[in-house]
Protein backbone atom coordinates (compact mmCIF):
# COMPACT_ATOMS: atom_id res chain seq x y z
CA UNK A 1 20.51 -44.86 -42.57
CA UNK A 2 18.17 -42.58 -40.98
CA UNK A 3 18.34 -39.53 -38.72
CA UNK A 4 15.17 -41.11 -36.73
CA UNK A 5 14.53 -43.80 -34.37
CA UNK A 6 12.94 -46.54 -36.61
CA UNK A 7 11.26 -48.16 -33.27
CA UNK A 8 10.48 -45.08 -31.85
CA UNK A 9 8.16 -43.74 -35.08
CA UNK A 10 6.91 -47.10 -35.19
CA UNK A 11 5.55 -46.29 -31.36
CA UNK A 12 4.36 -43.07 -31.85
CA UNK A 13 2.35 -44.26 -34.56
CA UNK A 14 0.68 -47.56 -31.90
CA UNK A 15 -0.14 -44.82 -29.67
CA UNK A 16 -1.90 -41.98 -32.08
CA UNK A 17 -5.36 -42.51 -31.85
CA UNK A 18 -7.48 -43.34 -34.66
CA UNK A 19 -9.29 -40.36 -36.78
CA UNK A 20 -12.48 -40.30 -39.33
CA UNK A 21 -9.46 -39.85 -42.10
CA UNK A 22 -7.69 -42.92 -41.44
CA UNK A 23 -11.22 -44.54 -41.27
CA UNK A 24 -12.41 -43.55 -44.87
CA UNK A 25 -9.63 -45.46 -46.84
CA UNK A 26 -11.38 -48.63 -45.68
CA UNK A 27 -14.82 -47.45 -46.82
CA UNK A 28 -14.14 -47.30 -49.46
CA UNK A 29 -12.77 -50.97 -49.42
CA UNK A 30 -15.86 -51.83 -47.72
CA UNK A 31 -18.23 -50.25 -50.87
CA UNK A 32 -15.93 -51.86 -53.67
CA UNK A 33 -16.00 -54.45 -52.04
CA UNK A 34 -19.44 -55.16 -51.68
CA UNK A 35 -20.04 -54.25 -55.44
CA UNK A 36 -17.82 -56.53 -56.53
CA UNK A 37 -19.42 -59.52 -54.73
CA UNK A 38 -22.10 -58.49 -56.01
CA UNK A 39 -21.31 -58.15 -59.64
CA UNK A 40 -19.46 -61.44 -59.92
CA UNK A 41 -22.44 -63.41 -58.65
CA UNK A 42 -24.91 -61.33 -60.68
CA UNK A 43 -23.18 -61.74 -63.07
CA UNK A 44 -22.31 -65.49 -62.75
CA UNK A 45 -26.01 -65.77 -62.47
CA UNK A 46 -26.79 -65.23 -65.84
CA UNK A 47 -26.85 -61.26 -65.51
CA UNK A 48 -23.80 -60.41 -67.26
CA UNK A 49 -22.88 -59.22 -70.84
CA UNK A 50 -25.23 -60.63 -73.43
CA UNK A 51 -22.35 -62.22 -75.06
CA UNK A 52 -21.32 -64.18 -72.08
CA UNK A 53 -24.69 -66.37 -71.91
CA UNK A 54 -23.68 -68.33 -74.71
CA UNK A 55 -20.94 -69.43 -73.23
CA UNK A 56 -21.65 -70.24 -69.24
CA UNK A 57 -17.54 -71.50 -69.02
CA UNK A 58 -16.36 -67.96 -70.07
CA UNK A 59 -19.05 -65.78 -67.97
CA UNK A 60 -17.84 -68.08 -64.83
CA UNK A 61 -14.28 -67.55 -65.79
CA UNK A 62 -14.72 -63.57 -66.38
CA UNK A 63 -17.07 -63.24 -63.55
CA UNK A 64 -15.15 -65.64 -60.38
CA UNK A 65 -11.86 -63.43 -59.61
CA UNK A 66 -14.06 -60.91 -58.67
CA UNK A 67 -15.56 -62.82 -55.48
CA UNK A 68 -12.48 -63.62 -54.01
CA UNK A 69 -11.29 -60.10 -54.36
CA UNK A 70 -14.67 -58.43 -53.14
CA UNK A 71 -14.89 -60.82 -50.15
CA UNK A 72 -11.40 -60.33 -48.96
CA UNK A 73 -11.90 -56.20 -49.55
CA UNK A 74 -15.13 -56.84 -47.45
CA UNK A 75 -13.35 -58.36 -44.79
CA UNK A 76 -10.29 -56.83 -44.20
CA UNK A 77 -12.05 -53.43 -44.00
CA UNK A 78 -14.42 -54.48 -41.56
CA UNK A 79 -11.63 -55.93 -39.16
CA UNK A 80 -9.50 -52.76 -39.70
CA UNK A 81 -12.29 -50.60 -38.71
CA UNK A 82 -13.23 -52.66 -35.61
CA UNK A 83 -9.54 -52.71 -34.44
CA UNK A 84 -9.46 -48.61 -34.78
CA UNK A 85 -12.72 -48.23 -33.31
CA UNK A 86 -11.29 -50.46 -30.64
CA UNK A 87 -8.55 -48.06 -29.91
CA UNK A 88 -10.78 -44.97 -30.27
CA UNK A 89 -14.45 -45.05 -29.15
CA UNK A 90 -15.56 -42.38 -30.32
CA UNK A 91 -15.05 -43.37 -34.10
CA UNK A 92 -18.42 -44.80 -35.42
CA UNK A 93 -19.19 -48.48 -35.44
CA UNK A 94 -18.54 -51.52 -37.04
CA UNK A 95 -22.49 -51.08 -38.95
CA UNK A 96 -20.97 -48.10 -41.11
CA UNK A 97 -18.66 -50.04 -43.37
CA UNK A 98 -21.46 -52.78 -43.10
CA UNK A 99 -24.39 -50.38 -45.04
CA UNK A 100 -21.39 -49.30 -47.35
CA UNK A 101 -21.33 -52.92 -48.25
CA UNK A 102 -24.84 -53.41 -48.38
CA UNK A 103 -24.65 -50.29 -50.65
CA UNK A 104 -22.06 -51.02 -52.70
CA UNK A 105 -23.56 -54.59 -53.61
CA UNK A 106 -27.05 -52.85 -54.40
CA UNK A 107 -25.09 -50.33 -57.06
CA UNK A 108 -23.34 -53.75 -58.32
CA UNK A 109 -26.14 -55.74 -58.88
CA UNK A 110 -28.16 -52.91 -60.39
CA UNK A 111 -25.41 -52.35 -62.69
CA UNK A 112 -25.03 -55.91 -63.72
CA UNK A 113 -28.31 -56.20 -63.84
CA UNK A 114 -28.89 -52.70 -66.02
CA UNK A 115 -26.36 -54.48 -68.45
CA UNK A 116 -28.31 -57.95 -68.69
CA UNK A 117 -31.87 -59.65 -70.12
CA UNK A 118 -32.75 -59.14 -66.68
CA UNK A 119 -33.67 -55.76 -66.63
CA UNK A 120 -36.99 -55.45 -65.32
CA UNK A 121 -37.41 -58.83 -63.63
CA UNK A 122 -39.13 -58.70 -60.88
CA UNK A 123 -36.67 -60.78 -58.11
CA UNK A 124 -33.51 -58.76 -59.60
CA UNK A 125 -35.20 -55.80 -58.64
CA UNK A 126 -36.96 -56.93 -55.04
CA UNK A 127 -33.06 -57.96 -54.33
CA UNK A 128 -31.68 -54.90 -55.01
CA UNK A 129 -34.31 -52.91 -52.93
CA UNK A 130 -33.43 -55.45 -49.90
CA UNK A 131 -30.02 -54.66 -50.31
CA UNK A 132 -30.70 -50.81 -50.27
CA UNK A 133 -32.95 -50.96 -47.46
CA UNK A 134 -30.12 -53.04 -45.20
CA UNK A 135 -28.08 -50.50 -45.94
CA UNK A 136 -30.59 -47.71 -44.88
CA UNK A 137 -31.28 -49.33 -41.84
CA UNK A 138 -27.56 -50.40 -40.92
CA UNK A 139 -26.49 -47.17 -41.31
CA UNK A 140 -29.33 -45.58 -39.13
CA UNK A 141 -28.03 -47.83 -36.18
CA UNK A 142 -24.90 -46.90 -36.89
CA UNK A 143 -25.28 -43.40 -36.65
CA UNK A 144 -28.06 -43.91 -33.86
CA UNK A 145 -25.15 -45.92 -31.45
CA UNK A 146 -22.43 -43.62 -32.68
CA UNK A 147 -24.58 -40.34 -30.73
CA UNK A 148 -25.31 -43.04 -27.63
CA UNK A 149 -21.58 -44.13 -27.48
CA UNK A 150 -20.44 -40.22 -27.91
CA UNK A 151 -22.90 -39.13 -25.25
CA UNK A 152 -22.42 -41.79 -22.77
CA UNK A 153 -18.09 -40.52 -23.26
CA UNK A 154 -19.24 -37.40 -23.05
CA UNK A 155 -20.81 -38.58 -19.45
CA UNK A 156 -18.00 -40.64 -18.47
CA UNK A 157 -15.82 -37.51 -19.36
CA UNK A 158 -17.82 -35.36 -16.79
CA UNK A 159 -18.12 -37.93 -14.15
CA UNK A 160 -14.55 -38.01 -13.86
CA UNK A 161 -14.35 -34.14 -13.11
CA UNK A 162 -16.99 -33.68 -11.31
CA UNK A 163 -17.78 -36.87 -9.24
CA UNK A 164 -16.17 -38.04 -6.36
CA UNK A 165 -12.90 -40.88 -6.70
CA UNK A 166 -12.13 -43.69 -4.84
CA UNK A 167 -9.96 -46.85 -5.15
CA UNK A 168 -11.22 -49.78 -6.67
CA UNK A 169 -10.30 -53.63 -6.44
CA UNK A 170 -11.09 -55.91 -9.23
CA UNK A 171 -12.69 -58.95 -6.78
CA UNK A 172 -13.00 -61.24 -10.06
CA UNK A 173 -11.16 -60.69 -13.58
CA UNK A 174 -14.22 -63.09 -15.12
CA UNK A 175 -11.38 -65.34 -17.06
CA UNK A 176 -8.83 -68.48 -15.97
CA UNK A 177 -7.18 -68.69 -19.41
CA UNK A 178 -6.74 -67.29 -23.14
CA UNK A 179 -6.68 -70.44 -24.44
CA UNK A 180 -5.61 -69.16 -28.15
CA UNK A 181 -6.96 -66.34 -28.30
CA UNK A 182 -4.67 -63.12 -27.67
CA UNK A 183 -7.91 -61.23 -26.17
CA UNK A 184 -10.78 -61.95 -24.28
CA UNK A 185 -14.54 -61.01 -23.91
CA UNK A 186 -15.58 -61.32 -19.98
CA UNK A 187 -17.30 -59.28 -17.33
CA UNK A 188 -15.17 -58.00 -14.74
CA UNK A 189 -16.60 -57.51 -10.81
CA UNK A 190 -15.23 -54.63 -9.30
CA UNK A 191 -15.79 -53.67 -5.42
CA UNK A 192 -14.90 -49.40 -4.11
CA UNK A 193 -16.19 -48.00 -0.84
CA UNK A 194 -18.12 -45.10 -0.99
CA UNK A 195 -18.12 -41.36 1.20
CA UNK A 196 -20.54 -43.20 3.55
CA UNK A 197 -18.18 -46.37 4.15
CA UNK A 198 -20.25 -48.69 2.42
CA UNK A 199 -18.90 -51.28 0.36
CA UNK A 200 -20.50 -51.84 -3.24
CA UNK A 201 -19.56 -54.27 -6.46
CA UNK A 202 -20.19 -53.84 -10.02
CA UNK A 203 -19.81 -55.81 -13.19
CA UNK A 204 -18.28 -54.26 -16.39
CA UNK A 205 -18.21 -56.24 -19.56
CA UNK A 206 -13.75 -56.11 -20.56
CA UNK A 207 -12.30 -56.76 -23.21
CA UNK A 208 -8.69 -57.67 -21.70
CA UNK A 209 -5.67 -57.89 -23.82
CA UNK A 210 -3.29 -61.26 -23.32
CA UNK A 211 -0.62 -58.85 -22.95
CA UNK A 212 -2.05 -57.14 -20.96
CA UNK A 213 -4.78 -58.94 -18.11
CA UNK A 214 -6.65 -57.86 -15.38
CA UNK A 215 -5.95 -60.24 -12.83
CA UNK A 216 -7.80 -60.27 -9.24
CA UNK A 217 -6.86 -57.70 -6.95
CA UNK A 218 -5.77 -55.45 -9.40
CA UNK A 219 -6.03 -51.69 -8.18
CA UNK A 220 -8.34 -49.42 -9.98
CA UNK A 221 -9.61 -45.93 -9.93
CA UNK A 222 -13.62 -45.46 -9.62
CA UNK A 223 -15.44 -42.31 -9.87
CA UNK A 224 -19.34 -42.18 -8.68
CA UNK A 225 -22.02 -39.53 -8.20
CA UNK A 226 -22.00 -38.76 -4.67
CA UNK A 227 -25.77 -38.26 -4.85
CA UNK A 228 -26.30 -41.74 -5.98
CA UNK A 229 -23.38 -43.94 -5.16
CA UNK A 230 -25.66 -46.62 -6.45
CA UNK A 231 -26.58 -45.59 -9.59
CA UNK A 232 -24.23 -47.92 -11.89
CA UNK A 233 -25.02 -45.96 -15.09
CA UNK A 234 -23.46 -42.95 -13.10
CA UNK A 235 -19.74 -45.18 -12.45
CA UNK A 236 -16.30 -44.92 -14.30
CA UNK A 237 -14.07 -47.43 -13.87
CA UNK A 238 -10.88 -47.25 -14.96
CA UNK A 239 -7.57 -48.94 -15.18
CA UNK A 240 -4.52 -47.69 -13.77
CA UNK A 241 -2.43 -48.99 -16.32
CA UNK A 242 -4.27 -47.60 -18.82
CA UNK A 243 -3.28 -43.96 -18.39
């Protein structure tokens, strides 16, 4: 028994938006991860303890559990950080736990390798500088979109208070059917009328929840620059049943 609603925490916590903190548990999924691929397959490669190259059968044995637990850590990290960034925006992007994993498999095949007859070979060492450099680059990007994304909020944010409003109409929802998929990926044409009367349409890509679709003629609130009705870059759109 319990003095609180059961269902009622368990909605509070659906609607608390997603923070850095509860984004660095699966980081550090996402960089064990990685390693661990890639110290089973170094390692399975022939760049393993000394003593397991006399017996291939043992070094595969030793060496296999750890793909199938470095792939899943790999993956599930990757599709809990894209459903949080989903709900929040202004997290950083999926190419953050990506480098991590790039990272983490550069420190596990260097360590592998460091441990191995290997050490010094030329290929081990050109992989694990590839694997570095992805990383590099991957998380440049990601911190490179993650100031676009925050800046273009940040715009959003302002157009909203300062620009004018009007009523939208979604004039096509881009989608007939789910099929088994409980979301979608479409782009959405939206028609307002602006201070001068005239009437103008815009396409936003959606991704639109099963439970929740935009269908045709769906009412929605648009605010524009009153300077430049036209300018697209310069449009929120928003859904009214999104708050």
């Amino acid at each position: 028994m319990s003095l609180v609603d059961p269902d009622a925490a368990k909605r509070d916590r659906a609607r608390r938006l997603p923070t850095l903190r509860d984004l660095i548990p699966w980081a550090i999924a996402s960089f064990v991860g990685g390693a661990l691929l890639a110290f089973g397959l170094t390692g399975m490669s022939g760049a393993g303890e000394p003593d397991f190259t006399e017996s291939p059968m043992t070094r595969f044995v030793v060496m296999m559990p750890l793909l199938p637990v470095g792939g899943i850590l790999v993956v599930l990290s990757w599709v809990a950080w894209v459903s949080r960034v989903a709900r929040n925006p202004t997290l950083p992007g999926w190419a953050i736990p990506s480098a991590l994993s790039l990272l983490g498999a550069a420190i596990g095949a260097s360590v592998s390798r460091s441990r191995s007859e290997l050490i010094g070979e030329p290929r081990a060492n050109l992989t694990v500088l590839l694997l570095l450099a992805g990383a590099v680059v991957l998380g440049i990007l990601a911190i490179f979109s993650w100031v676009r994304r925050r800046a273009r909020l940040d715009g959003a944010a302002q157009m909203m208070r300062t620009g004018s409003r009007a009523l939208g109409t979604v004039t096509n929802q881009g989608y007939t059917h789910f099929s088994e998929s409980s979301r979608i990926l479409t782009q959405v044409t939206y028609s307002f009328v602006d201070g001068a009367g005239d009437q103008r349409y815009l396409k936003r890509a959606a991704i639109i929840e099963a439970g929740d679709p935009i269908v045709n003629g769906e009412m929605v609130d648009v605010w524009y620059d009153p300077g430049a009705p036209g300018d697209e870059s310069r449009i929120v759109v928003k859904r009214r049943s999104q708050g």
